[in-house]
Protein backbone atom coordinates (compact mmCIF):
# COMPACT_ATOMS: atom_id res chain seq x y z
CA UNK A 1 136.35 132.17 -17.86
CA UNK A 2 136.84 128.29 -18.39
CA UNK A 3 134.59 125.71 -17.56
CA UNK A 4 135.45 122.21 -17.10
CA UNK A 5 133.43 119.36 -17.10
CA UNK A 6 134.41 116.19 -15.13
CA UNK A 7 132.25 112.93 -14.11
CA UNK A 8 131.85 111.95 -10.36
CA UNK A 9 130.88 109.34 -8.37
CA UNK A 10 128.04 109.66 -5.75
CA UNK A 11 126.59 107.10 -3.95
CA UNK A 12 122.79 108.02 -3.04
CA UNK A 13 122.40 105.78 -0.24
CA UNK A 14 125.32 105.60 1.03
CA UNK A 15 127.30 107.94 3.94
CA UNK A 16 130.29 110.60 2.73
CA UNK A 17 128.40 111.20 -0.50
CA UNK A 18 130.72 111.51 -3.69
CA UNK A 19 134.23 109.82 -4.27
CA UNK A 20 136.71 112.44 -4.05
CA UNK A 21 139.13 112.51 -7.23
CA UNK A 22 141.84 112.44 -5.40
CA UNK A 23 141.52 108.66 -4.92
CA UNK A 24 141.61 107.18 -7.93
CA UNK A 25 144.35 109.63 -8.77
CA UNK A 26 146.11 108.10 -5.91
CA UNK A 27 144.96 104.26 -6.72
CA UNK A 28 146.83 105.18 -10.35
CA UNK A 29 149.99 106.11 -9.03
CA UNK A 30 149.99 103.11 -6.59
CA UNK A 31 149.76 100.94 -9.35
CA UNK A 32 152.48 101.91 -11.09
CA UNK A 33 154.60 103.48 -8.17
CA UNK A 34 154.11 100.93 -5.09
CA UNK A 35 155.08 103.33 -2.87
CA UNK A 36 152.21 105.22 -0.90
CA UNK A 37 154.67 107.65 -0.23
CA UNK A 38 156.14 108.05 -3.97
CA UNK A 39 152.39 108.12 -4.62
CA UNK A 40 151.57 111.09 -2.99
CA UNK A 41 154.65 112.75 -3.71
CA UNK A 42 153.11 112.84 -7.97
CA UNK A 43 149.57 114.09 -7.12
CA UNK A 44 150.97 116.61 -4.76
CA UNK A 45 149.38 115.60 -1.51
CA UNK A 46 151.39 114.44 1.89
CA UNK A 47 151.72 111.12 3.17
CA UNK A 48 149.00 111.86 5.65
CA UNK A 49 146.56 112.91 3.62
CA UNK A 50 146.73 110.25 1.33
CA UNK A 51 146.28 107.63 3.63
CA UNK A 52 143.83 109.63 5.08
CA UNK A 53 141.58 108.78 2.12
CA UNK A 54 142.62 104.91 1.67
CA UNK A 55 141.15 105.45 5.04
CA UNK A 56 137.85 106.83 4.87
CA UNK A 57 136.91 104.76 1.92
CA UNK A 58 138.22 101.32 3.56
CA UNK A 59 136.06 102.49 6.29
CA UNK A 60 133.15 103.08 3.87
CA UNK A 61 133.48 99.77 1.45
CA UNK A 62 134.28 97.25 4.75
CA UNK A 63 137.77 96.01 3.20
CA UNK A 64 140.78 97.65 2.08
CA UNK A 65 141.78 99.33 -1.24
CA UNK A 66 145.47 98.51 -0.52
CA UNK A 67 147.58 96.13 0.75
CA UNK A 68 150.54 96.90 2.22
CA UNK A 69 153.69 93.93 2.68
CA UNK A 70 157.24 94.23 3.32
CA UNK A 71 159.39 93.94 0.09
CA UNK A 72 156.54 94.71 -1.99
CA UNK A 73 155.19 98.40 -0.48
CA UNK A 74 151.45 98.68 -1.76
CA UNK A 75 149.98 97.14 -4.20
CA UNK A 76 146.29 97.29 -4.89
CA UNK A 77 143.79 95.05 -3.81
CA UNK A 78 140.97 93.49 -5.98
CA UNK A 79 138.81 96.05 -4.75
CA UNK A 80 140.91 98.63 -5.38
CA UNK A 81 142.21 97.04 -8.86
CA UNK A 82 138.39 97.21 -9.88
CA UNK A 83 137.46 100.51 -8.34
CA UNK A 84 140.01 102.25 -10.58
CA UNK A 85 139.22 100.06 -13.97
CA UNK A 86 136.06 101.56 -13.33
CA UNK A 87 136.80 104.90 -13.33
CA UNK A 88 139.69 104.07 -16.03
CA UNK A 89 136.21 103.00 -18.32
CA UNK A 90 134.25 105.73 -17.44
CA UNK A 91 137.08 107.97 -18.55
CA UNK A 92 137.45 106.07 -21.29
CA UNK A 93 134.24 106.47 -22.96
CA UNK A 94 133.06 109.81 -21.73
CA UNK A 95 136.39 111.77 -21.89
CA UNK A 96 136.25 112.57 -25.30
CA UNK A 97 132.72 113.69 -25.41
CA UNK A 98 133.04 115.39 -22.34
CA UNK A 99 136.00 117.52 -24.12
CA UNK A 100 133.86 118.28 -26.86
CA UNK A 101 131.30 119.57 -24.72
CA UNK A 102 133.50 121.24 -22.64
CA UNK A 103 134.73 123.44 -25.61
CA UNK A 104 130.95 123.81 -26.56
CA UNK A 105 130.29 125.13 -23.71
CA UNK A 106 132.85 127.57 -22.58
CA UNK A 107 132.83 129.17 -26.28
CA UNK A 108 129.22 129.78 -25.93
CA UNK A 109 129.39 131.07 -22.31
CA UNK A 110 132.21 133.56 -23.19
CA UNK A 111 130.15 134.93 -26.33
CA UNK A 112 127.26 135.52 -24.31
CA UNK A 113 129.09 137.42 -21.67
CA UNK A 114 130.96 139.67 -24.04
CA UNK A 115 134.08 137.60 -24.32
CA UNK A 116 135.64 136.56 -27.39
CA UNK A 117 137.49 133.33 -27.73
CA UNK A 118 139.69 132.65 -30.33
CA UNK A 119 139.16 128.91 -30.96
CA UNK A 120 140.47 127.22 -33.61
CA UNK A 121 138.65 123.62 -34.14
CA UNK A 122 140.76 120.98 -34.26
CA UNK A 123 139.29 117.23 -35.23
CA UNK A 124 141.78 114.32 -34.82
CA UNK A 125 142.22 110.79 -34.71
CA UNK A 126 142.26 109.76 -30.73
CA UNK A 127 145.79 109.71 -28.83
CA UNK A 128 147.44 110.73 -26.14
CA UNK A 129 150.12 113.22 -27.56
CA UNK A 130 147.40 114.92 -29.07
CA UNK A 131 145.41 115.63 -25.85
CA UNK A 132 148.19 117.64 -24.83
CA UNK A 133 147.83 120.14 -26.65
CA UNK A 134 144.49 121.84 -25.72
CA UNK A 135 145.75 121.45 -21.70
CA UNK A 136 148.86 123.53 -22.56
CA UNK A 137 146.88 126.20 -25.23
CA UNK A 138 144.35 126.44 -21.74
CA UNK A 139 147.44 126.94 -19.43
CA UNK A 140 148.90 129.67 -21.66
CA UNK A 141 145.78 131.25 -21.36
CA UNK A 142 146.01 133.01 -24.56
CA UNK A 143 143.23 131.31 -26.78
CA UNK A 144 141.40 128.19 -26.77
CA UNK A 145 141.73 124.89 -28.73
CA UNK A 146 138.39 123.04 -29.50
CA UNK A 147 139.12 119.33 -29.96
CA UNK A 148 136.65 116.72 -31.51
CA UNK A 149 137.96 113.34 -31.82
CA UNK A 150 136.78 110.97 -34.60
CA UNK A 151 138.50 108.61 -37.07
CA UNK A 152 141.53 109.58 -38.89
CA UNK A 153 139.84 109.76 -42.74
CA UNK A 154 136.63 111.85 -41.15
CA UNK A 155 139.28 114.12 -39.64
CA UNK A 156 140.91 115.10 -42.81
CA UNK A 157 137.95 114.83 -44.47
CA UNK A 158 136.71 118.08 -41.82
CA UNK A 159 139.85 120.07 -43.17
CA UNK A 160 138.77 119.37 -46.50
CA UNK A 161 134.90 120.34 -45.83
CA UNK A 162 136.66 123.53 -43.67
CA UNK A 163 134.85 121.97 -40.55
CA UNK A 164 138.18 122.46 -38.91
CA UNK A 165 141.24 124.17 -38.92
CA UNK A 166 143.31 121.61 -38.40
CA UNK A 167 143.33 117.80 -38.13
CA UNK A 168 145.36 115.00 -36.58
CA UNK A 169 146.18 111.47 -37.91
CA UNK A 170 148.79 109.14 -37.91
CA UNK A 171 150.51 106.98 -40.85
CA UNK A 172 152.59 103.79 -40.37
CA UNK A 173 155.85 103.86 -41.36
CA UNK A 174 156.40 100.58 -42.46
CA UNK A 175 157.72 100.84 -46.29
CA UNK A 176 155.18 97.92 -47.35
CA UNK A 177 151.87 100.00 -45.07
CA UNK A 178 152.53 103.61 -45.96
CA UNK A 179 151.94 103.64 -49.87
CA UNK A 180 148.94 101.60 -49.07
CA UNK A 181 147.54 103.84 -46.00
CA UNK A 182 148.53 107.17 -48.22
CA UNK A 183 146.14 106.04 -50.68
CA UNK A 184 143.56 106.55 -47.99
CA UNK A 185 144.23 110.62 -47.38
CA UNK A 186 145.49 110.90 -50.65
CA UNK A 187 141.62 112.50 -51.84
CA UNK A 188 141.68 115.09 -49.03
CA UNK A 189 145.08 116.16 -48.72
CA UNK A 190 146.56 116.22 -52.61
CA UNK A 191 147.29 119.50 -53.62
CA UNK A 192 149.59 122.32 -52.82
CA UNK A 193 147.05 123.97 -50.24
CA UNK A 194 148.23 121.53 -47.43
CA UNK A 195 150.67 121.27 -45.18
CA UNK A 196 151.62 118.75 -42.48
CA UNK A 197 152.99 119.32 -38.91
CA UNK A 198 155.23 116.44 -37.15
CA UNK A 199 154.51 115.52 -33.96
CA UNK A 200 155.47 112.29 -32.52
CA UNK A 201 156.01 108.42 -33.24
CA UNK A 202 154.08 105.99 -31.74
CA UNK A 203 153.98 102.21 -30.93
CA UNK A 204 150.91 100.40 -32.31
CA UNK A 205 150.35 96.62 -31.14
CA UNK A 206 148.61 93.99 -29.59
CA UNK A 207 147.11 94.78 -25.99
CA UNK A 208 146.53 91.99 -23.77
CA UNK A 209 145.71 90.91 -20.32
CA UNK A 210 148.45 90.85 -17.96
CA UNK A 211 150.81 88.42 -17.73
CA UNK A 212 149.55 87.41 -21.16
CA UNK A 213 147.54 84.31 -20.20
CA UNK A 214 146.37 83.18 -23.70
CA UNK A 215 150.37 83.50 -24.69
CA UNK A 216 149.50 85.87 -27.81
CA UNK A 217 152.71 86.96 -29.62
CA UNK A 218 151.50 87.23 -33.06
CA UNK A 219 149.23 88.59 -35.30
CA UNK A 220 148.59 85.45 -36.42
CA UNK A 221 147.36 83.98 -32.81
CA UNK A 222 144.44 85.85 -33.65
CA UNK A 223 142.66 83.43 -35.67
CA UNK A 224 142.95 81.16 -32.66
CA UNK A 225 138.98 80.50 -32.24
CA UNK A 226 139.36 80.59 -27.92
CA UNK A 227 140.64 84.04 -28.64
CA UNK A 228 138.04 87.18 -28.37
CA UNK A 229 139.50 89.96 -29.70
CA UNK A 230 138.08 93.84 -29.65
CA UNK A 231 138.39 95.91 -32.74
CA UNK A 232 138.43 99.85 -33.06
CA UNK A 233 135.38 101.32 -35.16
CA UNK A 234 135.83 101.27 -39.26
CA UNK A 235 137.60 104.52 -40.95
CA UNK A 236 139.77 104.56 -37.85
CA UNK A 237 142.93 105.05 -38.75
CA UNK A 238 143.93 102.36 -36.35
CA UNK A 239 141.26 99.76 -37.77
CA UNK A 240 142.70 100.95 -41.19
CA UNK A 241 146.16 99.97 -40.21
CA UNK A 242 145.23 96.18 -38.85
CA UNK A 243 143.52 95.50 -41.58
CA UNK A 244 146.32 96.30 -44.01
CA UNK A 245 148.69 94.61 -41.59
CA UNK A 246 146.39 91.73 -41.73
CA UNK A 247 146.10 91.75 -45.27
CA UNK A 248 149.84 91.25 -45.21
CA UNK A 249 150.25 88.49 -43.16
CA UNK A 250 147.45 86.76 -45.51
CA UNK A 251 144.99 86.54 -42.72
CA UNK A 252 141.22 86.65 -43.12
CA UNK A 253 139.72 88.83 -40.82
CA UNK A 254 136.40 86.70 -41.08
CA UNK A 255 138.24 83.86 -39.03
CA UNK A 256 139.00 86.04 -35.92
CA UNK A 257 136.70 86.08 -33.13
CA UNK A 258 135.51 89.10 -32.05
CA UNK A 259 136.66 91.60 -35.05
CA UNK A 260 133.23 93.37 -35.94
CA UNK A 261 133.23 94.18 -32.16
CA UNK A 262 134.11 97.68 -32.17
CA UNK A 263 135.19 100.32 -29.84
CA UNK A 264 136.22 104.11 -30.40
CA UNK A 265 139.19 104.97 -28.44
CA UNK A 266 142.13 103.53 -27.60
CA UNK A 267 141.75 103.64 -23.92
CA UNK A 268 138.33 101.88 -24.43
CA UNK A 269 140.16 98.82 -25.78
CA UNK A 270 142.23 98.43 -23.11
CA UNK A 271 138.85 98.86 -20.76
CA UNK A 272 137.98 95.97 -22.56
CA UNK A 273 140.55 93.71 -22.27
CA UNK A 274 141.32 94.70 -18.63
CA UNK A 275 137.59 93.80 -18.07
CA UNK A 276 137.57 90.21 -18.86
CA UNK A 277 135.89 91.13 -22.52
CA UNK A 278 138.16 90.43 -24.61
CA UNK A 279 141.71 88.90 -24.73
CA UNK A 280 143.45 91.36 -27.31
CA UNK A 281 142.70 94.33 -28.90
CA UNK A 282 145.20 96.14 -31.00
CA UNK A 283 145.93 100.10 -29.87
CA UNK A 284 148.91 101.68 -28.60
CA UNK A 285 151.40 101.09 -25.67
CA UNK A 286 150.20 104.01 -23.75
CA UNK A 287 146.39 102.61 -23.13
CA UNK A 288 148.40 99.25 -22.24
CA UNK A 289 150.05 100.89 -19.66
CA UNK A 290 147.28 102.86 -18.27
CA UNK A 291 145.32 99.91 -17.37
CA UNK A 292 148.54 97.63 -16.32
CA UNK A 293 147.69 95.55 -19.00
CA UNK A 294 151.10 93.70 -21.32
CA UNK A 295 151.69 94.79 -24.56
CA UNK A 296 153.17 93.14 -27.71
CA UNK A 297 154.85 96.44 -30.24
CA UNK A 298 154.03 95.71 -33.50
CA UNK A 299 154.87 98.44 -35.56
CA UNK A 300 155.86 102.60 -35.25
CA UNK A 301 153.72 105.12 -36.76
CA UNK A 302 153.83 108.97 -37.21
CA UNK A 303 151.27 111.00 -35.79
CA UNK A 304 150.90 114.65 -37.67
CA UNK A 305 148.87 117.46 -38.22
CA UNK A 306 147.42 118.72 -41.14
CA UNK A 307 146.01 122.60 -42.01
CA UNK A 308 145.91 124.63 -44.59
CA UNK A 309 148.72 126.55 -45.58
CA UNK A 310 146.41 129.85 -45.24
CA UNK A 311 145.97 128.46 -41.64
CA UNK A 312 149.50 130.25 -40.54
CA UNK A 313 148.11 133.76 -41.31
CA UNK A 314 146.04 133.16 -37.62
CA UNK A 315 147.38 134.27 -34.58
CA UNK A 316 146.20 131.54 -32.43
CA UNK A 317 146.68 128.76 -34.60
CA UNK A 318 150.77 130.31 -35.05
CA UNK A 319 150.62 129.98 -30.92
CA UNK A 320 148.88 126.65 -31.49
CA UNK A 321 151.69 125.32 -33.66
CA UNK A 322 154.47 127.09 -31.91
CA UNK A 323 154.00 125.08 -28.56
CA UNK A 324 154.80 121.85 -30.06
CA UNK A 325 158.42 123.22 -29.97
CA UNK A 326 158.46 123.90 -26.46
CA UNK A 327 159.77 122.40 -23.65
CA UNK A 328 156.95 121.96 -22.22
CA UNK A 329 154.98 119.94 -24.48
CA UNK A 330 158.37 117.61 -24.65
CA UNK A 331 158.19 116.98 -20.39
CA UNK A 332 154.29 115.78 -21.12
CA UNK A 333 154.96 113.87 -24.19
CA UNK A 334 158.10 111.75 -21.78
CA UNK A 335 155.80 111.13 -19.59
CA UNK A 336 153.49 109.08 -22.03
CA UNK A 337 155.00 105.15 -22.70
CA UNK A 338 155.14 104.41 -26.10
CA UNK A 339 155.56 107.76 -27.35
CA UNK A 340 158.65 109.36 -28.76
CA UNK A 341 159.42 112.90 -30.17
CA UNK A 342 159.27 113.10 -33.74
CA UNK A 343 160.88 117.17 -34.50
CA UNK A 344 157.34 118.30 -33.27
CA UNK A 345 156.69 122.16 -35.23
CA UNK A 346 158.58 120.81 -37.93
CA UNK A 347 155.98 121.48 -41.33
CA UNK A 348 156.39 120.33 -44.67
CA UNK A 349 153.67 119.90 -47.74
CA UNK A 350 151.27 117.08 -47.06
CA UNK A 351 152.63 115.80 -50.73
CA UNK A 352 155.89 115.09 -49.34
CA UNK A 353 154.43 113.39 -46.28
CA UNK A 354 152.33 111.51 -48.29
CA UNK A 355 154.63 110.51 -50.75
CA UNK A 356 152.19 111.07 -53.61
């Protein structure tokens, strides 16, 4: 038995009750796609029913989601723009608690019905690749993956504690950063009991509003007093990596606006910017793209994992490791802007990764 756990809306005074899913799935792909018909075509609905539900809810909120033009097929309207940022912010600050949970609860649930889960615990630094990997583990079927997402230091600082079984962070590549940033593992992962799994490469930059307004290009804009920037929480691997960048460019972090404002996901600091909030934040491409926001790369990073080498002797975490290897983890990680393949299964020890 699985459980999931998913937020909805309902509107309590209000006729036809809760928001059906299926429309901000649909206000998504319009965004990107144009094309009501293309649109449907991705969430596997037909033409009809999809404008079935622009329908209905144009009907309920008085004025259309969409707007619909020769030469330009559909495009969103305000309304529609700022119903799906708010779902896009709900999502991102519930959806990794709500995966937490939802491993909480469907482990506990089996046990007390007599059915044993296998489910290794795996605590990693947030990202997109990396939420992959529990949906395909659930699809197989076979066992289940328990994911808890903090900052990259406290996750391999779980392996170390054996909170988890294995962890996920990410390490810049740039040769002037990575000595610097393998400094900051180097206490948990240094010695010959670790090993680390590739995974992908990812773009790490500057995420601002569309059309880039305030005409940010550098890291160095920043100190620009009209700018508000939005920073990720501290031991984040991400808030690890500005500041070093920072630190390189010889700017003070006191003199930007906005940097002790924190947030805890990547997807959260786009909700940010696309809100208004801020102007910048600095995340990856892929939470830039989810909220149609521009994005300026600033530098590639690995992502990994990291277990112990004693890990491989379990079943599920072999199966775990083994799907990274598959084609089908490669189709979702295409799918994801800003992400690459980096020889995904391929291990070596986390001294070598590390340099150290």
């Amino acid at each position: 038995m699985k459980i999931s756990v998913t937020p909805a809306w309902t509107f309590t005074s209000e006729p036809h009750g809760r928001i059906d899913p299926l429309l901000f799935a649909l206000l998504n792909q319009l965004q990107t796609d144009h094309r009501l018909t293309e649109a449907a075509r991705q969430i596997d609905i037909s033409y009809r029913h999809a404008w079935n539900i622009l329908k209905k809810w144009n009907q309920h909120f008085g004025q259309p989601l969409v707007s619909q033009q020769k030469g330009r097929g559909t495009t969103l309207t305000e309304l529609g723009r700022k119903l799906l940022w708010a779902e896009q912010l709900i999502d991102a600050h519930l959806s990794p608690q709500i995966g937490t949970l939802s491993s909480t609860i469907n482990k506990e649930l089996n046990e007390l019905l007599g059915k044993q889960i296998n489910m290794p615990r795996l605590h990693a630094s947030h990202g997109y690749a990396v939420a992959v990997l529990p949906e395909l583990v659930s699809e197989q079927g076979m066992y289940s993956l328990e994911i808890k997402y903090m900052g990259s230091i406290e996750a391999v600082k779980s392996l170390n504690n054996d909170e988890c079984e294995i962890a996920g962070f990410h390490l810049c590549k740039h040769p002037s950063l990575k000595p610097l940033l393998s400094k900051e593992y180097q206490p948990y992962l240094n010695n010959s009991d670790y090993m680390v799994i590739r995974l992908v490469v990812r773009n790490q930059g500057l995420i601002v509003q569309k059309h880039n307004p305030k005409n940010i290009l550098f890291l160095s804009d920043l100190i620009d007093p009209t700018i508000q920037f939005i920073n990720r929480q501290q031991f984040s691997g991400t808030r690890i990596l500005l500041d070093q960048l920072l630190s390189l460019c010889n700017i003070n972090p006191k003199n930007i606006t906005g940097y002790t404002n924190e947030e805890f996901t990547h997807t959260a600091i786009a909700a940010h910017v696309a809100s208004g909030a801020a102007d910048v934040g600095f995340g990856i491409q892929y939470a830039a793209h989810k909220f149609d926001l521009d994005f300026i790369p600033i530098v590639d990073e690995q992502y990994v994992l990291a277990c112990k080498k004693s890990a491989r002797n379990s079943a599920a975490i072999n199966h775990v490791l083994e799907l990274l290897s598959s084609n089908m983890f490669a189709e979702k990680v295409y799918r994801l802007p800003g992400y690459q393949l980096d020889s995904p299964g391929k291990s070596g020890t986390a001294k070598e990764f590390l340099n150290v």
